[in-house]
N, C-alpha and C. Protein backbone atom coordinates (compact mmCIF):
# COMPACT_ATOMS: atom_id res chain seq x y z
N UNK A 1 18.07 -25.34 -22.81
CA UNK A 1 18.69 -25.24 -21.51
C UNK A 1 18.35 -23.88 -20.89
N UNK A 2 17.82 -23.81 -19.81
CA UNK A 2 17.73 -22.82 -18.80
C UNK A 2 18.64 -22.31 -18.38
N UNK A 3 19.12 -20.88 -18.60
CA UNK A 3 20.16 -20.57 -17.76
C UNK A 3 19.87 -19.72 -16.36
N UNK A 4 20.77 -19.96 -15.44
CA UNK A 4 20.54 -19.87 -14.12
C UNK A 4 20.88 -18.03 -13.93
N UNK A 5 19.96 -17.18 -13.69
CA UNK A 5 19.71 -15.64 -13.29
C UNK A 5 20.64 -15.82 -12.08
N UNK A 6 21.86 -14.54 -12.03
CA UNK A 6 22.47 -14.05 -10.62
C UNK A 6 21.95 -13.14 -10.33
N UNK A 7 21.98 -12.58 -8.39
CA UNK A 7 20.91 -11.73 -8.53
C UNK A 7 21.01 -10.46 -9.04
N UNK A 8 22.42 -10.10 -9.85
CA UNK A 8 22.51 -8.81 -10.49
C UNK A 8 21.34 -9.15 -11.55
N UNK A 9 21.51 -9.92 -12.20
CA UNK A 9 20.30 -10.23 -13.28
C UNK A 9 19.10 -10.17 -12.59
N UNK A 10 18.64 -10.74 -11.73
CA UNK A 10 17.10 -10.24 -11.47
C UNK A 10 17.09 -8.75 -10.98
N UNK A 11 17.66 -8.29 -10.28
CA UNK A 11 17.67 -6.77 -10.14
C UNK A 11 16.99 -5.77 -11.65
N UNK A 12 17.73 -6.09 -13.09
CA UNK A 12 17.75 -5.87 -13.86
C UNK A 12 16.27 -6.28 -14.94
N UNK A 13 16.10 -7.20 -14.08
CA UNK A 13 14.40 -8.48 -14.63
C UNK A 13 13.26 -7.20 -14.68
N UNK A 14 12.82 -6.83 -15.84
CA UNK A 14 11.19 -6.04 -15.65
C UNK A 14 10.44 -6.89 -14.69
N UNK A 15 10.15 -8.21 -15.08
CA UNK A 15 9.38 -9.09 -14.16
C UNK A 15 9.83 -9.27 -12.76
N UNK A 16 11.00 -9.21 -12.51
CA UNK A 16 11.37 -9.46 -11.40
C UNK A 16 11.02 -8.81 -10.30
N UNK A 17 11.53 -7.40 -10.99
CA UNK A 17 10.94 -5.85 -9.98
C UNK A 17 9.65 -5.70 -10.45
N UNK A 18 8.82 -5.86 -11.24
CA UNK A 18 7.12 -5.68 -11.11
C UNK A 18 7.32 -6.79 -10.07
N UNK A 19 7.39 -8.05 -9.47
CA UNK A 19 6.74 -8.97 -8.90
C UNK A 19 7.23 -8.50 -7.38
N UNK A 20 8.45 -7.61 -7.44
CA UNK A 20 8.90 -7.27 -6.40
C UNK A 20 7.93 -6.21 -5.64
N UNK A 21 7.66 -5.19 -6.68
CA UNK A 21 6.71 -4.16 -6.18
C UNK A 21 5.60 -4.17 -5.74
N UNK A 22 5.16 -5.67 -6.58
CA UNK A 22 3.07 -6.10 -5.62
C UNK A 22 3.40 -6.56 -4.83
N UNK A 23 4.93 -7.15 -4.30
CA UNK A 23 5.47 -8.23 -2.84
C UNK A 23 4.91 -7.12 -1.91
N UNK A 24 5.74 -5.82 -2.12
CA UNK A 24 6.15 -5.06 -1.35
C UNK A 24 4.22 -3.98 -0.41
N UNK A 25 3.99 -3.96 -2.10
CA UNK A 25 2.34 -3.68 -1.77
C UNK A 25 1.63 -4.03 -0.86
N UNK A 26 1.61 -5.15 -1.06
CA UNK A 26 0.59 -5.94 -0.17
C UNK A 26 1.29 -6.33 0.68
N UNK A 27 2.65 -6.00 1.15
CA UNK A 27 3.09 -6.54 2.38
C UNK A 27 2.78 -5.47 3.48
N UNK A 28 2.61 -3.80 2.26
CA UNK A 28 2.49 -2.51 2.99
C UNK A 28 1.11 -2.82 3.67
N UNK A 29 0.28 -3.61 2.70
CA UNK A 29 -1.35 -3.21 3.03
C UNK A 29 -1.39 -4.35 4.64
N UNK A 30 -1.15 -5.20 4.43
CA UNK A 30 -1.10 -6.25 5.85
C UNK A 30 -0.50 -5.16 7.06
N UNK A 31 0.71 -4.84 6.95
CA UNK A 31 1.15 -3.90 7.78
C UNK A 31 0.06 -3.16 8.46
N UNK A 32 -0.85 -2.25 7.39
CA UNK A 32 -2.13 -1.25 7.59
C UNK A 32 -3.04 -2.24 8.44
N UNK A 33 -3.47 -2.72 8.00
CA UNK A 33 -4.51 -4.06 7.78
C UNK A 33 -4.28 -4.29 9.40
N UNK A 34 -2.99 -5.07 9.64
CA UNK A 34 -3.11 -5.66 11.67
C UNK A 34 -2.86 -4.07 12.69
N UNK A 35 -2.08 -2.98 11.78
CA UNK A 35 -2.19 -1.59 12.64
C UNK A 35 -3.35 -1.23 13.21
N UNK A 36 -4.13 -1.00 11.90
CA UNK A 36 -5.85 -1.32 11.77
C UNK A 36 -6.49 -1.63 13.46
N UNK A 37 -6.32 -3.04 13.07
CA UNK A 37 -6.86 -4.13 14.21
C UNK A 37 -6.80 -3.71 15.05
N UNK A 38 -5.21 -3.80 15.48
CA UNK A 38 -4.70 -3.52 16.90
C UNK A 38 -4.92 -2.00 17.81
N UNK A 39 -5.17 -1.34 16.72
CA UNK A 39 -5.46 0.13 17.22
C UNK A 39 -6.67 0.38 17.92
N UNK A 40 -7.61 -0.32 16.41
CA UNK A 40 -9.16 0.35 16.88
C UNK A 40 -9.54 -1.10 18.02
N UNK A 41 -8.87 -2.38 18.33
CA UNK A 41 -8.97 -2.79 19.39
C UNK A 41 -9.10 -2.46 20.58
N UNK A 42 -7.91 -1.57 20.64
CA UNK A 42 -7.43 -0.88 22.00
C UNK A 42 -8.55 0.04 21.97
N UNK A 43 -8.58 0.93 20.87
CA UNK A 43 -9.79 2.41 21.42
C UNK A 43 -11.21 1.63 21.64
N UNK A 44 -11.14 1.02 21.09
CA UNK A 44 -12.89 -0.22 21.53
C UNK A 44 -12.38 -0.44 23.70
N UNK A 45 -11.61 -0.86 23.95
CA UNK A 45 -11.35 -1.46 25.35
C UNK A 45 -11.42 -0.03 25.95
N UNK A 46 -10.54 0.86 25.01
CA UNK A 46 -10.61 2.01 25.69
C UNK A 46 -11.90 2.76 26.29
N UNK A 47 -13.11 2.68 25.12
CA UNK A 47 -14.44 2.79 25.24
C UNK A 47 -14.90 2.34 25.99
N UNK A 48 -14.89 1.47 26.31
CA UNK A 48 -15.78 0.44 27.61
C UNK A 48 -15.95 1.26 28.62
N UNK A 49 -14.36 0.99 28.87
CA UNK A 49 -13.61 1.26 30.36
C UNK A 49 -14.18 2.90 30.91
N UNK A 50 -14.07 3.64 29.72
CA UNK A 50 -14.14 4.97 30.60
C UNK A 50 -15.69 5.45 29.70
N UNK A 51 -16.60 5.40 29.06
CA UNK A 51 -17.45 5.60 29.25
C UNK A 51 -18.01 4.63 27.95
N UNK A 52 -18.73 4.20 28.55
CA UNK A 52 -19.46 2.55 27.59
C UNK A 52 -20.89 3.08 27.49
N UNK A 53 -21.21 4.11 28.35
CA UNK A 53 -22.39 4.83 27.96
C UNK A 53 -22.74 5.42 25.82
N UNK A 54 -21.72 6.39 25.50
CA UNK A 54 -21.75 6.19 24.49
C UNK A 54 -20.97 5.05 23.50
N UNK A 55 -20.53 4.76 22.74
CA UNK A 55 -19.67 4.34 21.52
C UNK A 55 -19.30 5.06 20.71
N UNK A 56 -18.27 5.98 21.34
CA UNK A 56 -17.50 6.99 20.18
C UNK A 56 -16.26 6.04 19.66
N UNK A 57 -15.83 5.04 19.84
CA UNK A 57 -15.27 4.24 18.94
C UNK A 57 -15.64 3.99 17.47
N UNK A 58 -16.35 3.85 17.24
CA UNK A 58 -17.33 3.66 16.20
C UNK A 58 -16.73 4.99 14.75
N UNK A 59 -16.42 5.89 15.33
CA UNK A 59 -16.46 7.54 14.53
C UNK A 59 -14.70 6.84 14.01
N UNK A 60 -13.36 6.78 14.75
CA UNK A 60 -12.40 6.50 13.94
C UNK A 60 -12.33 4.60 13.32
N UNK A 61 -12.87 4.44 13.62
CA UNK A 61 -13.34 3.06 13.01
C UNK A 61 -14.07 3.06 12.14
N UNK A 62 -14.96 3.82 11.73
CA UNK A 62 -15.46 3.88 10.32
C UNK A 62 -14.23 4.71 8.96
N UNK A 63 -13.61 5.93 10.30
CA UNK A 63 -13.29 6.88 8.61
C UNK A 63 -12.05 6.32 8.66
N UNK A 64 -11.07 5.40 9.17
CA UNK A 64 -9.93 4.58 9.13
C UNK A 64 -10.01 3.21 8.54
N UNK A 65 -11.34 2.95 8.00
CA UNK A 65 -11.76 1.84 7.81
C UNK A 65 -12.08 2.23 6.29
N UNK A 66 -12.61 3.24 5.81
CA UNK A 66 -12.46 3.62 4.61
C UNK A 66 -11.17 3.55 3.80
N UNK A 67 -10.17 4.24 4.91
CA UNK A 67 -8.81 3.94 4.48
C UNK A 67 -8.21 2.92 3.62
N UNK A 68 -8.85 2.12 5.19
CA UNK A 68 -8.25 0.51 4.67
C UNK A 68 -8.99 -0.06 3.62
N UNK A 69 -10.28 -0.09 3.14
CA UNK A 69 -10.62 -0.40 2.03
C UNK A 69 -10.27 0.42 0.66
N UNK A 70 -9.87 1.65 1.07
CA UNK A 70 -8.99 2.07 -0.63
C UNK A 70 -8.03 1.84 -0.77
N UNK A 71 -6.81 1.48 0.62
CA UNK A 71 -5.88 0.67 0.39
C UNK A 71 -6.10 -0.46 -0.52
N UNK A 72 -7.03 -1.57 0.25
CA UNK A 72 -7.10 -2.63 -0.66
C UNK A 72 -7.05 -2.69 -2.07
N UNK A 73 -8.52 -1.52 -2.21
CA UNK A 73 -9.24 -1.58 -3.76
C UNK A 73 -7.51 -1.41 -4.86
N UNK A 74 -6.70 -0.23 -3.98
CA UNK A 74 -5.26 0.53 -4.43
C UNK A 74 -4.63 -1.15 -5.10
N UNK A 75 -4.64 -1.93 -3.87
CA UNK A 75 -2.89 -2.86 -4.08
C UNK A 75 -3.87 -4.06 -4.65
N UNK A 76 -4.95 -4.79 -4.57
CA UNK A 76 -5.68 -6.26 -4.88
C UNK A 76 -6.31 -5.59 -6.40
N UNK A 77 -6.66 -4.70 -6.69
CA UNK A 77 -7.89 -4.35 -7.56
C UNK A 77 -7.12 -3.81 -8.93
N UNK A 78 -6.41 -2.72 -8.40
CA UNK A 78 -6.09 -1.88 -9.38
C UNK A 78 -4.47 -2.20 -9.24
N UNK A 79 -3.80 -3.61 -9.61
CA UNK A 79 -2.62 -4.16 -10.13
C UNK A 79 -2.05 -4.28 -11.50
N UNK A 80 -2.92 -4.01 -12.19
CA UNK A 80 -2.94 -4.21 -14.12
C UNK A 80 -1.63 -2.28 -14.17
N UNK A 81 -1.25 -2.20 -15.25
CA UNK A 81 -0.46 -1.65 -15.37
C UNK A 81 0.79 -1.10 -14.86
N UNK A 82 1.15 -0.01 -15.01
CA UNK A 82 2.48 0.16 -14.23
C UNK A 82 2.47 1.16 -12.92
N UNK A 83 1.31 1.70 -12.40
CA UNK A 83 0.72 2.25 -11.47
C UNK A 83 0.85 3.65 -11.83
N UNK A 84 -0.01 3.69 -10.49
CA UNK A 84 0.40 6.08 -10.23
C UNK A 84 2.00 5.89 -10.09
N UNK A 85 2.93 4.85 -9.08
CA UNK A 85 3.80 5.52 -8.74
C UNK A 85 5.00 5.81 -10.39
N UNK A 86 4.95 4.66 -10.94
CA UNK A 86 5.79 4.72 -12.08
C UNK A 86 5.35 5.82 -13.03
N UNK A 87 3.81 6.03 -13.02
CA UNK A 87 3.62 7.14 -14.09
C UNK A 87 4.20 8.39 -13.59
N UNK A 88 3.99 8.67 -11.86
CA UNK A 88 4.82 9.69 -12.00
C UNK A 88 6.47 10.04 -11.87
N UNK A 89 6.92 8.70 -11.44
CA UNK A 89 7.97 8.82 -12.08
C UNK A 89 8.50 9.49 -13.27
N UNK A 90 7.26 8.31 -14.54
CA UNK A 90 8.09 9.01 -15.66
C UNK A 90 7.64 10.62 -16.34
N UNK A 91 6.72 11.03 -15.43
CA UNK A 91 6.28 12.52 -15.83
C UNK A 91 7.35 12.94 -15.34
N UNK A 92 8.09 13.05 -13.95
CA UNK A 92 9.05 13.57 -13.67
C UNK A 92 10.43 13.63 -14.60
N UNK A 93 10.82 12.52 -14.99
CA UNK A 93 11.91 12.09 -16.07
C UNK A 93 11.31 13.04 -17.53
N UNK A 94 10.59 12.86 -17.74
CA UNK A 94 9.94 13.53 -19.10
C UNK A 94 9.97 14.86 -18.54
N UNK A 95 9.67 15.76 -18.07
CA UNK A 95 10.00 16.99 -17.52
C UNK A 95 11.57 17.31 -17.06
N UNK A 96 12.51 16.58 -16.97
CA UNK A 96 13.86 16.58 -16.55
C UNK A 96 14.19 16.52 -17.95
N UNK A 97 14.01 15.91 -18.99
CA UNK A 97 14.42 15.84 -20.40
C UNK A 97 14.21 16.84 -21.41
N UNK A 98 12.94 17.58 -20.88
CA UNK A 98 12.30 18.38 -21.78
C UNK A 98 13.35 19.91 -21.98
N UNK A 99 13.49 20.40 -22.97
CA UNK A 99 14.43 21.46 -23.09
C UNK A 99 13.97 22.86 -22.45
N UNK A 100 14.71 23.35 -21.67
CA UNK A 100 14.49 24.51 -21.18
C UNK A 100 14.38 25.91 -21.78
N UNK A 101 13.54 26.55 -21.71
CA UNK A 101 13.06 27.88 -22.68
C UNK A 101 13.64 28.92 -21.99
């Protein structure tokens, strides 16, 4: 028999909050991801309009675009363990424990 988790119990779930934390990831990276879009959209229209002679759009659209692909590589790629943020968590905790000289 299955017993039925309240949500004090999933709060408490390792699995629950890991599954919570890649939710939260990749909900950050989409966020980036249509900011992204919508930004270098506008500075592209912006380009046209006031001088279409050059394409200086191009310059924050590449190094914001780097961004967004180490975002990705960050939240799709590198998901296996407990991340940077928990490790430094627990360096912090391990330094709060450690006895003072």
């Amino acid at each position: 028999m299955k017993r039925e988790m309240n949500p004090h119990d999933e709060e408490k779930d390792p699995m629950y909050r890991a599954a919570e934390r890649r939710a939260a990831a990749k909900l950050g990276f989409l966020i980036h991801l249509s900011v992204y879009i919508l930004v270098n959209f506008l500075l592209i229209v912006i380009n046209q309009t006031t001088s279409p002679q050059y394409y200086w759009f191009k310059w924050p659209l590449l190094g914001w675009g780097i961004g967004v692909i180490m975002h990705a590589v960050g939240v799709f790629i590198f998901t296996g363990g407990a991340g940077i943020r928990q490790w430094l968590i627990q360096r912090e905790l391990d330094k709060m424990k450690a006895p003072k000289e």
